[in-house]
Protein backbone atom coordinates (compact mmCIF):
# COMPACT_ATOMS: atom_id res chain seq x y z
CA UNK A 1 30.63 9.19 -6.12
CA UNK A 2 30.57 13.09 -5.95
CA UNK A 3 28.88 15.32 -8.38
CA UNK A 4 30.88 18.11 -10.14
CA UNK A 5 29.56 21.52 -11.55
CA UNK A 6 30.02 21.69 -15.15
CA UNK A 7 32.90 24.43 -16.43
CA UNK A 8 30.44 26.78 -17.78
CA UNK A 9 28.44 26.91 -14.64
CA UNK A 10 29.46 29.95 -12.22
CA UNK A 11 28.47 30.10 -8.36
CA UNK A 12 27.12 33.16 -6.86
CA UNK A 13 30.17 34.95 -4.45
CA UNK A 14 28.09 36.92 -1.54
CA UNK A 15 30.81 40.22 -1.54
CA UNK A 16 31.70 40.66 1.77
CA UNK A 17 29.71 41.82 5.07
CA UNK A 18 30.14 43.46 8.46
CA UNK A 19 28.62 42.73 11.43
CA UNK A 20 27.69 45.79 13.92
CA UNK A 21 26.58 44.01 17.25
CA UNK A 22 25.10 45.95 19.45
CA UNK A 23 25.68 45.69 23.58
CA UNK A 24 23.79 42.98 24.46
CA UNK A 25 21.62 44.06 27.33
CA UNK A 26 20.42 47.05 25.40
CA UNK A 27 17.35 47.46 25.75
CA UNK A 28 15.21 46.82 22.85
CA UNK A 29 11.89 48.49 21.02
CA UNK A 30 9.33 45.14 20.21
CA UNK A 31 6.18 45.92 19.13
CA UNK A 32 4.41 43.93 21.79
CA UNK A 33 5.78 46.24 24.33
CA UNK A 34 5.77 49.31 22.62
CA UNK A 35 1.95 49.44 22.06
CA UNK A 36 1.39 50.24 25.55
CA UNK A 37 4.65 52.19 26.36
CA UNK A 38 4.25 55.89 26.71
CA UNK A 39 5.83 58.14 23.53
CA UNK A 40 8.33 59.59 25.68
CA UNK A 41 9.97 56.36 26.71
CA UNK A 42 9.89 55.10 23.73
CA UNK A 43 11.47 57.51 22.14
CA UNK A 44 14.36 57.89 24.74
CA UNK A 45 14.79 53.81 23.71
CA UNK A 46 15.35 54.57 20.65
CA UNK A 47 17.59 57.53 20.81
CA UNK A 48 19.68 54.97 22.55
CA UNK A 49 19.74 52.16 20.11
CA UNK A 50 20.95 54.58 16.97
CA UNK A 51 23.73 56.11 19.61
CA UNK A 52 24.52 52.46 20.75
CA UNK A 53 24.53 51.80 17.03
CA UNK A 54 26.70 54.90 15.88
CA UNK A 55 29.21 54.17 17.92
CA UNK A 56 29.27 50.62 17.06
CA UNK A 57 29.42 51.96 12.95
CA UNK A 58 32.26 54.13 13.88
CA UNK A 59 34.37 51.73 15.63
CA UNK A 60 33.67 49.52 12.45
CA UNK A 61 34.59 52.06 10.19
CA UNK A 62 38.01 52.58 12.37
CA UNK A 63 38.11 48.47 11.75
CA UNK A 64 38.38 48.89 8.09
CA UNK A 65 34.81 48.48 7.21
CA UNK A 66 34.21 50.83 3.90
CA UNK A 67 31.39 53.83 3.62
CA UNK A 68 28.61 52.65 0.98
CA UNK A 69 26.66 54.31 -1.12
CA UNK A 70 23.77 51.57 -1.05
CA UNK A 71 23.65 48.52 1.02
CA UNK A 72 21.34 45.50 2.20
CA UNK A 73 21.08 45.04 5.83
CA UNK A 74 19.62 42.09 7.50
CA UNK A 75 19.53 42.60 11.18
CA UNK A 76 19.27 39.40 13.45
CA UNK A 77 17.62 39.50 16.62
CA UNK A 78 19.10 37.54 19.52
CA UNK A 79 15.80 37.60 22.22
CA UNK A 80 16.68 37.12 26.26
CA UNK A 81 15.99 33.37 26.96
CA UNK A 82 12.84 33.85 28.75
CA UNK A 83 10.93 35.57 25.42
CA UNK A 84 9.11 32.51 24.36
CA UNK A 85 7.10 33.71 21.29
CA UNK A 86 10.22 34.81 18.80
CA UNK A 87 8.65 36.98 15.80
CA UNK A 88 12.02 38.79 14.57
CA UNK A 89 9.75 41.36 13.04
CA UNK A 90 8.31 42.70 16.24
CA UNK A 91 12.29 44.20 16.40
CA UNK A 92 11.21 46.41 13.59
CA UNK A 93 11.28 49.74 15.45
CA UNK A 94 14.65 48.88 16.67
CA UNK A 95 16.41 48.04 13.63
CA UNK A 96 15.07 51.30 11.99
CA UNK A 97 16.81 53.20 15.01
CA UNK A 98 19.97 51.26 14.48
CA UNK A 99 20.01 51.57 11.21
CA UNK A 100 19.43 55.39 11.45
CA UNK A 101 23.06 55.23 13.27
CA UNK A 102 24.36 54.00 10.80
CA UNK A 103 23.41 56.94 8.36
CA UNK A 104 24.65 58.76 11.30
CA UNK A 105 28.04 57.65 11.69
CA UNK A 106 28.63 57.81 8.04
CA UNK A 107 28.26 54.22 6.77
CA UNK A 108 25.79 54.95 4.54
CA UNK A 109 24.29 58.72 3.24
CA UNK A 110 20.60 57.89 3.61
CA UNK A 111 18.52 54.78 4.47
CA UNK A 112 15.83 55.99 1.76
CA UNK A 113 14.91 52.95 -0.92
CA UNK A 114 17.13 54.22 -3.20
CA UNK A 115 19.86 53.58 -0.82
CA UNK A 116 18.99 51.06 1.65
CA UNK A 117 17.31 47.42 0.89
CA UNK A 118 16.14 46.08 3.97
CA UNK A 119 16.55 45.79 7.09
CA UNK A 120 15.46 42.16 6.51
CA UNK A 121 14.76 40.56 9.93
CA UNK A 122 16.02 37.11 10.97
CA UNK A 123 16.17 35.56 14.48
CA UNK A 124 19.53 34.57 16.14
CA UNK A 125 19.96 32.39 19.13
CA UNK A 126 18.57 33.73 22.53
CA UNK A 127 21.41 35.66 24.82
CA UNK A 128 21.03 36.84 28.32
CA UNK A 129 19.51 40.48 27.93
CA UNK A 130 18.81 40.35 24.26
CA UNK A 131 20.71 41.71 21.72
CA UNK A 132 20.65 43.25 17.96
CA UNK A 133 22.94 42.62 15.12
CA UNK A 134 23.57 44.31 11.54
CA UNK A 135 24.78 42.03 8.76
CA UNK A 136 25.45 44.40 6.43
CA UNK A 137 26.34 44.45 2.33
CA UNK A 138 27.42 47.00 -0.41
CA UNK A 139 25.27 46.30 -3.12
CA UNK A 140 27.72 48.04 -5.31
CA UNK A 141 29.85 45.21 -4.88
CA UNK A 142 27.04 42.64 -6.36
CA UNK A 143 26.91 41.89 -9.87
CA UNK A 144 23.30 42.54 -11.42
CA UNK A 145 22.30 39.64 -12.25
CA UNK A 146 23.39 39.11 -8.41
CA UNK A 147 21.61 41.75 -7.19
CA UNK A 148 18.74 41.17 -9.05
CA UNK A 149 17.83 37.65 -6.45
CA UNK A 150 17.78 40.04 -3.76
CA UNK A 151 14.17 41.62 -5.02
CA UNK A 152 11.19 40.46 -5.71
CA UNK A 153 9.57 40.31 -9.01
CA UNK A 154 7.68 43.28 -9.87
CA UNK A 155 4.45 41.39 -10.43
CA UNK A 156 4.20 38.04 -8.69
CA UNK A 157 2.40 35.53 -10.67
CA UNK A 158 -1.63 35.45 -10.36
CA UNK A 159 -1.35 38.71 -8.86
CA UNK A 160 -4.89 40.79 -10.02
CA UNK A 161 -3.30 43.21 -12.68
């Protein structure tokens, strides 16, 4: 026996997203590492995620991919095999420089709140070398009532007042 939506139910449609995968083997900014790293270094890193990232955008946008004006990025971290403790969230500082190449390259005009939800962090299989992802979505392509699953309530319940 299967089990059939009624006719005045409706299913949510995701609109569509692009991927931006970055080289694997780039070298990536985890907080672990990054504690002890000297500024310098770490900020020639990350100048080279948001260039490896603009270029990736721009290719994308050559692919077809649309500019947005506002957008939800998840980006999924795919750690080297050998990494055995896998907190996507320590890939912070790298998603923030990828997604700064985005702005660069035009996807998107600013990655300020008004603009940019996310990046949301998730953890992909591990590769050789490690790599970063952008799964990206125009939020102007959501419906609001759509959209409105992707926040959080204002004021969780309990919460002191």
């Amino acid at each position: 026996m299967t089990a059939t939506a009624p006719e005045t139910q409706t299913s949510i449609a995701r609109p569509p997203s692009w991927h931006i995968a970055l080289p694997e083997g780039l070298k990536l900014l985890n907080e672990n590492q990054t504690r002890r790293m000297h500024w310098h270094a770490k900020s020639d890193l990350a100048a080279a995620i948001r260039q490896a990232a603009y270029f990736a955008a721009r290719q994308a946008i050559q692919d077809g991919m649309p500019r947005m004006e506002r957008a939800h990025i998840f980006y999924v971290v795919h750690p080297g095999p050998r990494v055995t403790r896998r907190d996507p969230a320590n890939w912070a500082q790298s998603a923030k420089a990828a997604i700064d190449g985005l702005v660069d390259a035009g996807v998107l005009p600013d990655d300020d709140s008004t603009r940019c939800l996310g990046g949301d962090p998730r953890l992909g299989h591990p590769v050789k070398g490690s790599q970063l992802v952008l799964i990206i979505t125009d939020l102007d392509q959501m419906q609001p009532d759509h959209l409105a699953l992707l926040n959080p309530p204002a004021l969780l319940p309990g919460a002191p007042r």
